[in-house]
PDB file of N, CA and C in Angstrom:
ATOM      1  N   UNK A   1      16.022  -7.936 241.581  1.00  0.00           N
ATOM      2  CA  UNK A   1      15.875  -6.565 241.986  1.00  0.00           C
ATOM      3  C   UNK A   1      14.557  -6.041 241.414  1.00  0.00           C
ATOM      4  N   UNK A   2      13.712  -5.493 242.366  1.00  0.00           N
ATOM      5  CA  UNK A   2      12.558  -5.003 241.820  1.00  0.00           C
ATOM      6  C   UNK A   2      12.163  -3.379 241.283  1.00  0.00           C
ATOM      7  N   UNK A   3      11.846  -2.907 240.841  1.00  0.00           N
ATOM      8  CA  UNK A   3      11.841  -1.314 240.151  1.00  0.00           C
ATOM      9  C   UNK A   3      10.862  -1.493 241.005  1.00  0.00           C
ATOM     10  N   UNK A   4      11.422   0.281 241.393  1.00  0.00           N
ATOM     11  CA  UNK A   4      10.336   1.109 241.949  1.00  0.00           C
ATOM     12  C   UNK A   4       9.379   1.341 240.895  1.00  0.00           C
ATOM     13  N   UNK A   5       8.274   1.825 241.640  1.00  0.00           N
ATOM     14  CA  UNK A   5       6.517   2.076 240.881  1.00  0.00           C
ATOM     15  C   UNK A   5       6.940   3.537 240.501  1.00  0.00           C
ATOM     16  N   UNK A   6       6.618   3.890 239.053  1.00  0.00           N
ATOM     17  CA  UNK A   6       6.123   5.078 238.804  1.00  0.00           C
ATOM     18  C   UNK A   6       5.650   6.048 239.477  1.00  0.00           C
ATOM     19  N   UNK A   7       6.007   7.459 239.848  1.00  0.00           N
ATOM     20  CA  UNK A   7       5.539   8.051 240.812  1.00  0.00           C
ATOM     21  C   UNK A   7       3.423   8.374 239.781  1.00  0.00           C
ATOM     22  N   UNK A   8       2.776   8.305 240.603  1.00  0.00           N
ATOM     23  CA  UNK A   8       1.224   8.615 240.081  1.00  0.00           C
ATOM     24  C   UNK A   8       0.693   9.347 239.305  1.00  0.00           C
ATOM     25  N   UNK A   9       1.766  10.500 239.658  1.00  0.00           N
ATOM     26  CA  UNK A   9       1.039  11.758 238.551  1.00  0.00           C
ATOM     27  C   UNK A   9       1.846  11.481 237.434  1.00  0.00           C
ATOM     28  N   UNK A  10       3.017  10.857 237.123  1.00  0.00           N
ATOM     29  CA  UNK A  10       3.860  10.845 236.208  1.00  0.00           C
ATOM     30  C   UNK A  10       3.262   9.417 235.369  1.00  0.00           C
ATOM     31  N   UNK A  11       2.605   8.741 235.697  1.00  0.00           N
ATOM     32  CA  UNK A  11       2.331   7.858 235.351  1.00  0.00           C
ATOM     33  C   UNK A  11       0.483   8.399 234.558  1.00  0.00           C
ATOM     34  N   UNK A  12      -0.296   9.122 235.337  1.00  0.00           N
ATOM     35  CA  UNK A  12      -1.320   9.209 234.860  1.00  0.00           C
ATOM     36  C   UNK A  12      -1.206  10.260 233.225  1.00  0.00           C
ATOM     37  N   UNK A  13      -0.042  11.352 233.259  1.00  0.00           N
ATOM     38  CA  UNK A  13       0.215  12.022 232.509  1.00  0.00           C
ATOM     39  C   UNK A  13       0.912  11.011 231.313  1.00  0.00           C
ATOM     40  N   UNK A  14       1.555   9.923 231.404  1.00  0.00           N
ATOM     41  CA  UNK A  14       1.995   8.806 230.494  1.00  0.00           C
ATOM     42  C   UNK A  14       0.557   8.516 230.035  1.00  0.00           C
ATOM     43  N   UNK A  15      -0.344   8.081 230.591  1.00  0.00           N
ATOM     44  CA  UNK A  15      -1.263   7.766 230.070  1.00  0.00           C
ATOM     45  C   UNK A  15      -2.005   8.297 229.382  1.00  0.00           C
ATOM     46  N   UNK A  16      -2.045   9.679 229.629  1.00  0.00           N
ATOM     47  CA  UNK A  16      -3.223  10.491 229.021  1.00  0.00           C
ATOM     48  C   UNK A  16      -2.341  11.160 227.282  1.00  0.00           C
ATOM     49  N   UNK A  17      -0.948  10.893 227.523  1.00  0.00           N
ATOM     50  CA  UNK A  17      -0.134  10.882 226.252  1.00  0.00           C
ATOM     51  C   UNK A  17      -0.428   9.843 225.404  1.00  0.00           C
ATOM     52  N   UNK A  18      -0.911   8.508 225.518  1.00  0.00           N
ATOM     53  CA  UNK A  18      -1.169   7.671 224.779  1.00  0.00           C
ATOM     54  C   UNK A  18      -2.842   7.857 224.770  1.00  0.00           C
ATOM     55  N   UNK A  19      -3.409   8.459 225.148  1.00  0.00           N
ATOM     56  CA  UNK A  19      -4.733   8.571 225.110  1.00  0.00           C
ATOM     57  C   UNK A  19      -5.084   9.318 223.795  1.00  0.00           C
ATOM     58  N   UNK A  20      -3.851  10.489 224.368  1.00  0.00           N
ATOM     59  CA  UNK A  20      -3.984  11.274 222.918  1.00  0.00           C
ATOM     60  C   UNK A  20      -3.557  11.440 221.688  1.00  0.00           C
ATOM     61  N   UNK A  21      -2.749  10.299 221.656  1.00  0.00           N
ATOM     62  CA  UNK A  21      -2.421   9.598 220.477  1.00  0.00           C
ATOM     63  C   UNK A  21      -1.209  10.371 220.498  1.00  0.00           C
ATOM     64  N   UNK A  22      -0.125  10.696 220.797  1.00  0.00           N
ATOM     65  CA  UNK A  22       0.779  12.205 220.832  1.00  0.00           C
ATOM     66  C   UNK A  22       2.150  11.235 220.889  1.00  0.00           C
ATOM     67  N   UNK A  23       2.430   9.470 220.478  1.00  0.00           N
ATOM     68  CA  UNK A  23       3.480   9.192 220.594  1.00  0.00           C
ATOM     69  C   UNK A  23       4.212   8.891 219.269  1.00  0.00           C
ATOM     70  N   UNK A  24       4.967   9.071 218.283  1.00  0.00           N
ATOM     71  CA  UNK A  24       5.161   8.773 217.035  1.00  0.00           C
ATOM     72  C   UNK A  24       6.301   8.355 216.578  1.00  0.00           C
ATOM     73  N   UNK A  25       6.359   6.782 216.327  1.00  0.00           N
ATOM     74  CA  UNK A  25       7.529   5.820 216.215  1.00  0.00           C
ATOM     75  C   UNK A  25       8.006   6.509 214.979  1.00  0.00           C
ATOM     76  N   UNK A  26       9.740   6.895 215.548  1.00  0.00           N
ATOM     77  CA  UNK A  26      10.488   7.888 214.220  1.00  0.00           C
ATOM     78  C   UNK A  26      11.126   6.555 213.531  1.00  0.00           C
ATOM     79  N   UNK A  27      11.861   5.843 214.438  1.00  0.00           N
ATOM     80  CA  UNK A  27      13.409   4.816 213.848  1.00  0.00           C
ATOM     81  C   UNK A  27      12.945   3.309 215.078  1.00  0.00           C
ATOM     82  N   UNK A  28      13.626   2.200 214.799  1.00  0.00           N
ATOM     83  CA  UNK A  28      13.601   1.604 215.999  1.00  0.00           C
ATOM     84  C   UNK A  28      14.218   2.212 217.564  1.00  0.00           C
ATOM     85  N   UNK A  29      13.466   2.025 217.935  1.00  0.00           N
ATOM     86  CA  UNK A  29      14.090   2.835 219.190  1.00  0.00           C
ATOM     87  C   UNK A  29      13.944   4.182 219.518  1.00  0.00           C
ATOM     88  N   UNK A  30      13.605   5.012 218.844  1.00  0.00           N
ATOM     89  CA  UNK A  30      13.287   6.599 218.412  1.00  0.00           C
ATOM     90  C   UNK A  30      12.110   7.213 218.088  1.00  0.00           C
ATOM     91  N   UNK A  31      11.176   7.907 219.244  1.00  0.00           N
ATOM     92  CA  UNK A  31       9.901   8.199 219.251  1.00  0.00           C
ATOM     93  C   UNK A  31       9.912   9.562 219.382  1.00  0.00           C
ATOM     94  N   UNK A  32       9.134  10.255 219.027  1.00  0.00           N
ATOM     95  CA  UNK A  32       8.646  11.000 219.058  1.00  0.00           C
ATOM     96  C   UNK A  32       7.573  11.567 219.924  1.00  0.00           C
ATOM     97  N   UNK A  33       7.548  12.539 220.840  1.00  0.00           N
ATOM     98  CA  UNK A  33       6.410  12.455 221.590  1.00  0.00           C
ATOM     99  C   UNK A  33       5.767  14.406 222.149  1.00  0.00           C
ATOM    100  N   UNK A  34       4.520  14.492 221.504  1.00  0.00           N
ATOM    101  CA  UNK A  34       4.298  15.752 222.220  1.00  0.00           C
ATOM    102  C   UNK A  34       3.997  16.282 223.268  1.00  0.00           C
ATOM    103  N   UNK A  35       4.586  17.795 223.478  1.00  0.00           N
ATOM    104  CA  UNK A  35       4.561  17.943 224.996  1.00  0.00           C
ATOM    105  C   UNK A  35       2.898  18.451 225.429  1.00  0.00           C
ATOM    106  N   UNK A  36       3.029  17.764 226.839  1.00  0.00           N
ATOM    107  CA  UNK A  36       1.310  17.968 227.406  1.00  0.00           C
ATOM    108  C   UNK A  36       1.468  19.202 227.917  1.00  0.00           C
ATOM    109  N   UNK A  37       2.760  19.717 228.411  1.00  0.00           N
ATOM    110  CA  UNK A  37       2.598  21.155 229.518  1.00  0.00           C
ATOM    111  C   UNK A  37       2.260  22.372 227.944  1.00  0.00           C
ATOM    112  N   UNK A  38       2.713  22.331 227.018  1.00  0.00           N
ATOM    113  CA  UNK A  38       2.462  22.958 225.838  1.00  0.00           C
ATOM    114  C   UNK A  38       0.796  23.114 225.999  1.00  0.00           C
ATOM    115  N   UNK A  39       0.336  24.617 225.881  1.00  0.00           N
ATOM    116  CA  UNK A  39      -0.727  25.151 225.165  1.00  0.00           C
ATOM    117  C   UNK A  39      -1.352  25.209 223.869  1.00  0.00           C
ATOM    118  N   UNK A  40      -2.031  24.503 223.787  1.00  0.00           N
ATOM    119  CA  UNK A  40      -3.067  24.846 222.388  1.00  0.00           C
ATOM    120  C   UNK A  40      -4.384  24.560 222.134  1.00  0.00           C
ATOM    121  N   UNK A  41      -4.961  24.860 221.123  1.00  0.00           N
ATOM    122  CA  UNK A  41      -5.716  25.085 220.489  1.00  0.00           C
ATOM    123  C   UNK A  41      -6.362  23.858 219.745  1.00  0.00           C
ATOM    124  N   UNK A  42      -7.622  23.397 219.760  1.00  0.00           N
ATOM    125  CA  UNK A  42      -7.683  22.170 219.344  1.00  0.00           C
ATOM    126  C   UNK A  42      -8.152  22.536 217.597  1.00  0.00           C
ATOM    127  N   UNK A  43      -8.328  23.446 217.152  1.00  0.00           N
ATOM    128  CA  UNK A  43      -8.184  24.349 216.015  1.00  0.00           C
ATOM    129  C   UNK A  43      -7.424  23.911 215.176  1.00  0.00           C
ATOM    130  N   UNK A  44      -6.143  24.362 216.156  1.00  0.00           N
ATOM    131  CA  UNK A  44      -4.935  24.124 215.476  1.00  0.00           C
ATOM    132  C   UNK A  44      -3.983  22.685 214.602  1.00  0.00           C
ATOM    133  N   UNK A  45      -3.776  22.863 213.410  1.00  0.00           N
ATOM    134  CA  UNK A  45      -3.407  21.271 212.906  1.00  0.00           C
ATOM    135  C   UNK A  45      -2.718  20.701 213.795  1.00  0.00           C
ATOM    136  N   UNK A  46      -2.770  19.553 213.614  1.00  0.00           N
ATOM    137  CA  UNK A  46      -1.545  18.627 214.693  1.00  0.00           C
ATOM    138  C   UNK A  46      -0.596  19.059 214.597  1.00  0.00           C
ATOM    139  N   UNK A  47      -0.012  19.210 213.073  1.00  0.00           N
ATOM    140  CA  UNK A  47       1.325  19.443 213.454  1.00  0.00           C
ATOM    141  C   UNK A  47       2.018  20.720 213.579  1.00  0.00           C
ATOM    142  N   UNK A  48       1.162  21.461 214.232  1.00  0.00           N
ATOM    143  CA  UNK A  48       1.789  22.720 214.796  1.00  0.00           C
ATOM    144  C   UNK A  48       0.723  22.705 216.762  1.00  0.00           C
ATOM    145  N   UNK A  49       0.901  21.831 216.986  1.00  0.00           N
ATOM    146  CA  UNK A  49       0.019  21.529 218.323  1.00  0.00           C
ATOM    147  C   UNK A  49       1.280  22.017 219.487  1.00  0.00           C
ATOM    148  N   UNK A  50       2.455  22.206 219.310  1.00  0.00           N
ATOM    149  CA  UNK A  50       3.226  22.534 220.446  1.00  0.00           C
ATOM    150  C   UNK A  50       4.664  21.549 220.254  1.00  0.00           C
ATOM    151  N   UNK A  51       5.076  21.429 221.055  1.00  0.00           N
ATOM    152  CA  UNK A  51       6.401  21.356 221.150  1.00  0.00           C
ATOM    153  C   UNK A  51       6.238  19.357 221.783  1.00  0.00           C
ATOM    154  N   UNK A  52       7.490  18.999 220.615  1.00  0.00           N
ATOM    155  CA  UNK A  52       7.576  17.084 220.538  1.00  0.00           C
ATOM    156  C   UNK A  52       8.934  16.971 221.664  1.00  0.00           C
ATOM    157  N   UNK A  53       9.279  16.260 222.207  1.00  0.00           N
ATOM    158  CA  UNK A  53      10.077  15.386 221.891  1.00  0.00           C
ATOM    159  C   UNK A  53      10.612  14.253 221.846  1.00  0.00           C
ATOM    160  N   UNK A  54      12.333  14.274 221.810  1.00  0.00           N
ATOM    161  CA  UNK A  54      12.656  12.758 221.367  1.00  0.00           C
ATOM    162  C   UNK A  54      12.987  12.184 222.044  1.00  0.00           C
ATOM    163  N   UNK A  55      12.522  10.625 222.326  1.00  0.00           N
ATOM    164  CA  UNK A  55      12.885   9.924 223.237  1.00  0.00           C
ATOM    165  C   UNK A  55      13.499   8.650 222.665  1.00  0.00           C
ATOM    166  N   UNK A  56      14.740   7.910 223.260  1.00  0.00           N
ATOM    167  CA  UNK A  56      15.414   7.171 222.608  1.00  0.00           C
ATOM    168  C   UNK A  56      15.992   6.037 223.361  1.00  0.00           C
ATOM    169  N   UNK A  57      15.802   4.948 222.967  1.00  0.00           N
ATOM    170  CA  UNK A  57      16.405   4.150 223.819  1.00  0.00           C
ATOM    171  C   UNK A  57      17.910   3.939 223.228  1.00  0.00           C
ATOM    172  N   UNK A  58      18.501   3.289 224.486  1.00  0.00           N
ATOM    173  CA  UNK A  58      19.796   3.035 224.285  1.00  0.00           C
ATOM    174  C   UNK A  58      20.148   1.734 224.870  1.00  0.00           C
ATOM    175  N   UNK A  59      20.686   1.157 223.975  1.00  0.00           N
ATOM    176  CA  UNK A  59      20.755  -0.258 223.856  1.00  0.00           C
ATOM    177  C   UNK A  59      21.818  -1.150 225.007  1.00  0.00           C
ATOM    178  N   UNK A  60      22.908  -0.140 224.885  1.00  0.00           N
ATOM    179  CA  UNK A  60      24.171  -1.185 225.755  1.00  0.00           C
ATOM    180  C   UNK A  60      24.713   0.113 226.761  1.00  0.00           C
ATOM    181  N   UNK A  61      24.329   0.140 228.380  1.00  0.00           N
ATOM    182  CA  UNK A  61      23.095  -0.525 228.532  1.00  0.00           C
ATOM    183  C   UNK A  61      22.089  -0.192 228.563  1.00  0.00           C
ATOM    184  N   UNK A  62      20.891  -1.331 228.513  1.00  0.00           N
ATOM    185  CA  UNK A  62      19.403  -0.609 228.193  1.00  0.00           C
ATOM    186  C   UNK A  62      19.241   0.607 229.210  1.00  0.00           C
ATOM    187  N   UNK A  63      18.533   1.728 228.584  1.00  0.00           N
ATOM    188  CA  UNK A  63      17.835   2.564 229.292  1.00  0.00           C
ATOM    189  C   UNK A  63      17.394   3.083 228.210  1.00  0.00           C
ATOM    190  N   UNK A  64      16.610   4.492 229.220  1.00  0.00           N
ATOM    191  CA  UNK A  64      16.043   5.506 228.407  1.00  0.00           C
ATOM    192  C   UNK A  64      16.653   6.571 228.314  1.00  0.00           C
ATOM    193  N   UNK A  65      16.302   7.442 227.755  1.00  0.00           N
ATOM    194  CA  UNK A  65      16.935   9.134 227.655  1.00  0.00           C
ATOM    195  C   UNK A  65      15.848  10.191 226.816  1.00  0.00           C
ATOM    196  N   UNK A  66      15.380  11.209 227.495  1.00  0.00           N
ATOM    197  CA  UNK A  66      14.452  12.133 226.689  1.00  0.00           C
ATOM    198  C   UNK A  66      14.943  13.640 226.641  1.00  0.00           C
ATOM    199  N   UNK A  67      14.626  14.466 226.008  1.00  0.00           N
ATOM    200  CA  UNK A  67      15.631  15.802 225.767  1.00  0.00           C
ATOM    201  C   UNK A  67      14.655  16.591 226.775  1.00  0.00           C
ATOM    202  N   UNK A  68      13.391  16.449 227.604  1.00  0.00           N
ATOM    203  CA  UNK A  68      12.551  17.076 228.713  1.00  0.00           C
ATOM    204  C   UNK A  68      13.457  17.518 229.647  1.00  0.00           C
ATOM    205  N   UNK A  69      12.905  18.654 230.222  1.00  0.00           N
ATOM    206  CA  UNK A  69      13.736  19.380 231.655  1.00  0.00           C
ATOM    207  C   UNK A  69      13.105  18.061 232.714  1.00  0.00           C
ATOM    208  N   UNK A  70      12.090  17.751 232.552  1.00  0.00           N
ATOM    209  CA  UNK A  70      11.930  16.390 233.806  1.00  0.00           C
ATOM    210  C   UNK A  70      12.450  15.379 234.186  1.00  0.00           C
ATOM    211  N   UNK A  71      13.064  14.927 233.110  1.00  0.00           N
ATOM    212  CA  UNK A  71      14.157  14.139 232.850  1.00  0.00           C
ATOM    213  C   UNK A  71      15.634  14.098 233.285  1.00  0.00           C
ATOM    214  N   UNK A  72      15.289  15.544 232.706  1.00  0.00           N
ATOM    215  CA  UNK A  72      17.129  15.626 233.351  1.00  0.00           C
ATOM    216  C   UNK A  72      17.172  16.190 234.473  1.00  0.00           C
ATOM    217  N   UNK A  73      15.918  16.381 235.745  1.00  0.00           N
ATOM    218  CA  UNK A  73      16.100  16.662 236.884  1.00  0.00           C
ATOM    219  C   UNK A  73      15.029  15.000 237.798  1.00  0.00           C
ATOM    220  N   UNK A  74      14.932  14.255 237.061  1.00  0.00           N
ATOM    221  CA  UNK A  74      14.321  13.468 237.979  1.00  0.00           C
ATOM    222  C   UNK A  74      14.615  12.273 237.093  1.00  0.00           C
ATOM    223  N   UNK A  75      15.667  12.046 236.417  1.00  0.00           N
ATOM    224  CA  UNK A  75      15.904  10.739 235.386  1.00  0.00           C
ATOM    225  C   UNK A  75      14.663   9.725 235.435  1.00  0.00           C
ATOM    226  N   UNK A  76      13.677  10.478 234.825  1.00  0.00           N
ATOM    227  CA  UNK A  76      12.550   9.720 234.365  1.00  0.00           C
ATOM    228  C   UNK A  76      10.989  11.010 234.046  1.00  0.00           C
ATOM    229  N   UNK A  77      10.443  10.469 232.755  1.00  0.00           N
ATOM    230  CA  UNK A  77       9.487  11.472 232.707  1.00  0.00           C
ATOM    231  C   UNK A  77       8.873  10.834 232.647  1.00  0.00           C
ATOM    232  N   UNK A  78       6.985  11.485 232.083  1.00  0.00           N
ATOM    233  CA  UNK A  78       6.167  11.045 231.502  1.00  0.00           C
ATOM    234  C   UNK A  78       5.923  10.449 230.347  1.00  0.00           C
ATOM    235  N   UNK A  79       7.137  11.072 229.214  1.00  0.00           N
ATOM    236  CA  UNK A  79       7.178  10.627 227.724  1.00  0.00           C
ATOM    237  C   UNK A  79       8.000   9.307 227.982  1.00  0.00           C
ATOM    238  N   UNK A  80       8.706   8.906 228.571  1.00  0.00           N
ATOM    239  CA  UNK A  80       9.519   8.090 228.151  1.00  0.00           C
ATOM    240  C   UNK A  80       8.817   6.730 229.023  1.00  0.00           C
ATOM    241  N   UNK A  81       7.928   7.154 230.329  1.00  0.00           N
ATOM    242  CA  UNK A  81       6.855   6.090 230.630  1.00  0.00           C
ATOM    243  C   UNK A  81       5.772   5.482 229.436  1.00  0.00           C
ATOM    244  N   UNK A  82       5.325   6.876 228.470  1.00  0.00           N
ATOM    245  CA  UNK A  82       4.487   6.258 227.501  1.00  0.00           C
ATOM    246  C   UNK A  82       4.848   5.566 226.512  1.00  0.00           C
ATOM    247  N   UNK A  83       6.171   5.598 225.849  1.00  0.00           N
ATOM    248  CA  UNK A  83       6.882   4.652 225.008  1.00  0.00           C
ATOM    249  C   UNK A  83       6.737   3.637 225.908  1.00  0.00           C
ATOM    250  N   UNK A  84       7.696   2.746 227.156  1.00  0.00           N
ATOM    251  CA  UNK A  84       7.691   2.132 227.483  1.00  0.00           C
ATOM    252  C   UNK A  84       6.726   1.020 227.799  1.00  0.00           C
ATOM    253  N   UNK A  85       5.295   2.314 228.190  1.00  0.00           N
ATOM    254  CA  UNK A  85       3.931   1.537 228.237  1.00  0.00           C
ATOM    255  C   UNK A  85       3.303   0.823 226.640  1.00  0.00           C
ATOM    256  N   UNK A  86       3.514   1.660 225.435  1.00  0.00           N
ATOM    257  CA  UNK A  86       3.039   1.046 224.245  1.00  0.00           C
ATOM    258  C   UNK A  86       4.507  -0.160 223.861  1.00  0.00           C
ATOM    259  N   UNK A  87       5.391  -0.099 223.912  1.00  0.00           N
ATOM    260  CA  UNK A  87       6.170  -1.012 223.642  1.00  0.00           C
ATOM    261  C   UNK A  87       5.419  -2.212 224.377  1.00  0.00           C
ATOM    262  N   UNK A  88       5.452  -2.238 225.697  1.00  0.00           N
ATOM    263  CA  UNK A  88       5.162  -3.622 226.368  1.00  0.00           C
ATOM    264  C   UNK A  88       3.690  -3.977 225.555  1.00  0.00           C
ATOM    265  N   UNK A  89       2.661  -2.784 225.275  1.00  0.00           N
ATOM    266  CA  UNK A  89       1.803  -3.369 224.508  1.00  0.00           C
ATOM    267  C   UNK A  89       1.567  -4.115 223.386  1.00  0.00           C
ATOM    268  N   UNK A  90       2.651  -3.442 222.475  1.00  0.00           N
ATOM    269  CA  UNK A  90       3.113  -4.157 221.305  1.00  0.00           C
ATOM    270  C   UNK A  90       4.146  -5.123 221.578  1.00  0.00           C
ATOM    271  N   UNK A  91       4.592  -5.915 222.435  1.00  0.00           N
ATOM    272  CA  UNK A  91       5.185  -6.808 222.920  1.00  0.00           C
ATOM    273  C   UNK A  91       4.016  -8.112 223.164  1.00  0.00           C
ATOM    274  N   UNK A  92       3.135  -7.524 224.190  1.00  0.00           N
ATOM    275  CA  UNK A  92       1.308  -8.132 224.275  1.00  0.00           C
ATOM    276  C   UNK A  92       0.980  -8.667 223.812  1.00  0.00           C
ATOM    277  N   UNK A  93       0.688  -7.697 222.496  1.00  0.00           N
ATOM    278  CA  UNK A  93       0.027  -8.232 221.325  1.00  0.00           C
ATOM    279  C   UNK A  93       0.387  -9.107 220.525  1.00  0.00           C
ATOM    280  N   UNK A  94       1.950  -9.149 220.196  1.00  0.00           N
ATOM    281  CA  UNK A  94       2.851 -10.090 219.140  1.00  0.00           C
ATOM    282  C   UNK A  94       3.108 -11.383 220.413  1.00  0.00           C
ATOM    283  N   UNK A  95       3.054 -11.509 221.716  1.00  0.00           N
ATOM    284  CA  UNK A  95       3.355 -12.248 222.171  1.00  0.00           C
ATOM    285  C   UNK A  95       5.130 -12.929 222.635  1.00  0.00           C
ATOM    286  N   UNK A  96       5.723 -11.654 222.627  1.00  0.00           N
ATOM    287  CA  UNK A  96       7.450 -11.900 222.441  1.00  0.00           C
ATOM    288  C   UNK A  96       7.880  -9.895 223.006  1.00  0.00           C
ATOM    289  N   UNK A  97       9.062  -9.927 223.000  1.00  0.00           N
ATOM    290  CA  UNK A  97       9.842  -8.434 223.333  1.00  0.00           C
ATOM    291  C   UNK A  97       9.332  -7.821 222.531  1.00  0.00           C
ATOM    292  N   UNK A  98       9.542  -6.020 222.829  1.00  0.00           N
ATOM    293  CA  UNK A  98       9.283  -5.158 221.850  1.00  0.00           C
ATOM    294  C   UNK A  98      10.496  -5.377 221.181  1.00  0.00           C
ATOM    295  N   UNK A  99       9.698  -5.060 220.067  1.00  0.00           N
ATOM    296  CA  UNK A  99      10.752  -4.534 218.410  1.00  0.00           C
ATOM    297  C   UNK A  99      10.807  -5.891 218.357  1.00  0.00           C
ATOM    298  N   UNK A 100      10.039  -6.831 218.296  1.00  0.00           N
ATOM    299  CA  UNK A 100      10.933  -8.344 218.016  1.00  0.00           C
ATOM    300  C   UNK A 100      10.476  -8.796 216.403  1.00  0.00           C
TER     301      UNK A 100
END
């Protein structure tokens, strides 16, 4: 069975989340991620830059889950594309699954 493709804009906004460094491994499985529709100030310290959240995988069975209104109207966001995208990277790099 093949997965559908990422819709484009949801995918370019994944990207530009890892661009901006905005993803932050809490636990295995448990990231952290800030929101892009959030306003600010580049002034402002990071860690008052706007509003995170948590994205989590769930093991049995695998999926994702993020606390975003995008999510829970289109079961899939941008944050939970950019985990997915740095996991497979760090999968890449070690040469084996993420978290292995």
């Amino acid at each position: 069975m093949s997965r559908r493709p990422f819709p484009p804009t949801v995918l370019r906004k994944a990207q530009r989340i890892i661009e901006n460094g905005d993803v932050f491994r809490v636990a295995d499985g448990l990231y952290s991620v800030r929101s892009q529709s959030y306003r600010w100030t580049r002034r402002e310290p990071p860690k008052v830059r706007g509003l995170s959240y948590m994205v989590e995988k769930i093991t049995s069975p695998e999926k994702w889950q993020c606390m975003c209104s995008g999510f829970k109207s289109r079961g899939i966001c941008s944050h939970i594309i950019a985990v997915m995208l740095l996991e497979a990277r760090k999968a890449e790099d070690k040469g084996g699954p993420p978290d292995a």
